[in-house]
C-alpha atoms as a PDB file:
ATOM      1  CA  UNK A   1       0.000   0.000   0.000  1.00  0.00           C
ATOM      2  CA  UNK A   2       1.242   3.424  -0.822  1.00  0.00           C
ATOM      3  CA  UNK A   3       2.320   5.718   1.451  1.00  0.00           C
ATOM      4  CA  UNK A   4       0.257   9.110   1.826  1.00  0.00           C
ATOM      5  CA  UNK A   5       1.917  11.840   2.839  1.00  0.00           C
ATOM      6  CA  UNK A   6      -0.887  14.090   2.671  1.00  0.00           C
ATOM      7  CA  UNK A   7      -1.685  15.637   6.658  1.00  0.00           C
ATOM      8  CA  UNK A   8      -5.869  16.190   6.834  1.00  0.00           C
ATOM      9  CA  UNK A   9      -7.079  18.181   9.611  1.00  0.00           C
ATOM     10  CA  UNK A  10     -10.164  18.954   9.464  1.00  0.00           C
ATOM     11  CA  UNK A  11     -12.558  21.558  11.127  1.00  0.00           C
ATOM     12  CA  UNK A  12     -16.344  21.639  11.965  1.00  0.00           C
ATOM     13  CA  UNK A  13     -17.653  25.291  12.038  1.00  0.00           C
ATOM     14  CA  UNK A  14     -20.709  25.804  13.517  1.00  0.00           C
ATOM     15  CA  UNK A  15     -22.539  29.755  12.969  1.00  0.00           C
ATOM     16  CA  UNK A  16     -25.082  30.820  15.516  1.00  0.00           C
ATOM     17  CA  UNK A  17     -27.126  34.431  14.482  1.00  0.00           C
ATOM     18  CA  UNK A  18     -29.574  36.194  16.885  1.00  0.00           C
ATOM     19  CA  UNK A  19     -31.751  38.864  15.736  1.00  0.00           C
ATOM     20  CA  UNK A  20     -34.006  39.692  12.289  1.00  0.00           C
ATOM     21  CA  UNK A  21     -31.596  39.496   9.172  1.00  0.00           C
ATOM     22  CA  UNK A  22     -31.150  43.452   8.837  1.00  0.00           C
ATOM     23  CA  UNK A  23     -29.844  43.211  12.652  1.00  0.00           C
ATOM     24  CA  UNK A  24     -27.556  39.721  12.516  1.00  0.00           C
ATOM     25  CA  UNK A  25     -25.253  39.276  15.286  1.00  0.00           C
ATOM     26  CA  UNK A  26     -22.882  36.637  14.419  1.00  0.00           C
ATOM     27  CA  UNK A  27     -21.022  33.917  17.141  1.00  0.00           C
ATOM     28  CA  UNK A  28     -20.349  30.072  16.462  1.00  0.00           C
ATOM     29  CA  UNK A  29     -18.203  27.242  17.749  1.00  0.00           C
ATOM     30  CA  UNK A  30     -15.592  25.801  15.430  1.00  0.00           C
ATOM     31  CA  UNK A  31     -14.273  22.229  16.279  1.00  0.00           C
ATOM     32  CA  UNK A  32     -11.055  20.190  15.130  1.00  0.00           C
ATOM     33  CA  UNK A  33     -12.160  17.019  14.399  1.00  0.00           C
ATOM     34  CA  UNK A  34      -9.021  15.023  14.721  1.00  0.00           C
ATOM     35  CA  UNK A  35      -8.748  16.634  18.215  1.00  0.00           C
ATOM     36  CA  UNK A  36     -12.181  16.748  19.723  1.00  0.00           C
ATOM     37  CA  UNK A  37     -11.119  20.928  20.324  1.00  0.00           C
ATOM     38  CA  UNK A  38     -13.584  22.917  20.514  1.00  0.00           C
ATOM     39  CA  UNK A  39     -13.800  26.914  20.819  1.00  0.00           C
ATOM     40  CA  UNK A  40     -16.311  29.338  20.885  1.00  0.00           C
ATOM     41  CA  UNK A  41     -15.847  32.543  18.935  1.00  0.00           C
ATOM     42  CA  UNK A  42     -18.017  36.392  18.473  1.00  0.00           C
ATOM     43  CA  UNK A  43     -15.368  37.432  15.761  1.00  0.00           C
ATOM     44  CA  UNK A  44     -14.482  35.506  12.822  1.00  0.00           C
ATOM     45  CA  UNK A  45     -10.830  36.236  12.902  1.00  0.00           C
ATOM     46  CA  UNK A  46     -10.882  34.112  16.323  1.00  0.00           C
ATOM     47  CA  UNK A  47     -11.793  31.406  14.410  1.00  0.00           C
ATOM     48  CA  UNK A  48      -8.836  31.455  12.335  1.00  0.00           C
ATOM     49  CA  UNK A  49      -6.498  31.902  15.392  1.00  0.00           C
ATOM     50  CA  UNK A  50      -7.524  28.787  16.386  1.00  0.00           C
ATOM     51  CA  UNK A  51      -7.127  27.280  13.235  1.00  0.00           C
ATOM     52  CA  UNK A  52      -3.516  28.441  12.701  1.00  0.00           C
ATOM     53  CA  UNK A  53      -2.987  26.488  15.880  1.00  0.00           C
ATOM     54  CA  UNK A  54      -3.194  23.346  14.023  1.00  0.00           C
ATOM     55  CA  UNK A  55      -2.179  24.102  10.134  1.00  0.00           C
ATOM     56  CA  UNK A  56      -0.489  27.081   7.969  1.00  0.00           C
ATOM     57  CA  UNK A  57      -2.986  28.897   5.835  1.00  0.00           C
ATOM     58  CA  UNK A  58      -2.108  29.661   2.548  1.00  0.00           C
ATOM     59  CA  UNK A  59       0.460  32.730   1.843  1.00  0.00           C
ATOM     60  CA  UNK A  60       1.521  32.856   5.145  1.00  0.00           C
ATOM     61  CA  UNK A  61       5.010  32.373   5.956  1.00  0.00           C
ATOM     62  CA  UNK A  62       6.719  29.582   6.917  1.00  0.00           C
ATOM     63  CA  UNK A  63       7.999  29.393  10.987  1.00  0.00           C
ATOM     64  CA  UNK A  64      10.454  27.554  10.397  1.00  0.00           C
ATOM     65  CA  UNK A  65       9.189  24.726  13.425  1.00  0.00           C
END
């Protein structure tokens, strides 16, 4: 059987909104599946601080780990 080098990590995000559409308050959950992680999050870009915990999004630099 080949090898796959391939790394998946994948990520369940969940949206929550409160209010009629023309007053939408955003929040959600988002949830690594291969970790059972979970985090709650009001902002999107909290979201993606948790993701960068676990993979490099594209265009960003390496770190060099």
């Amino acid at each position: 059987m080949e090898e796959n080098s391939h790394l998946i990590t994948s990520f369940v995000v969940r949206f929550i909104h409160s209010g009629p559409p023309e007053n939408t308050t955003y929040r959600g959950a988002i949830l690594n599946v291969q970790t059972n992680e979970e985090m709650a999050f009001v902002h999107w870009e909290e979201a993606v601080e948790f993701i960068r915990r676990f993979v490099r999004l594209s265009g960003e630099p390496e770190t060099g780990e």
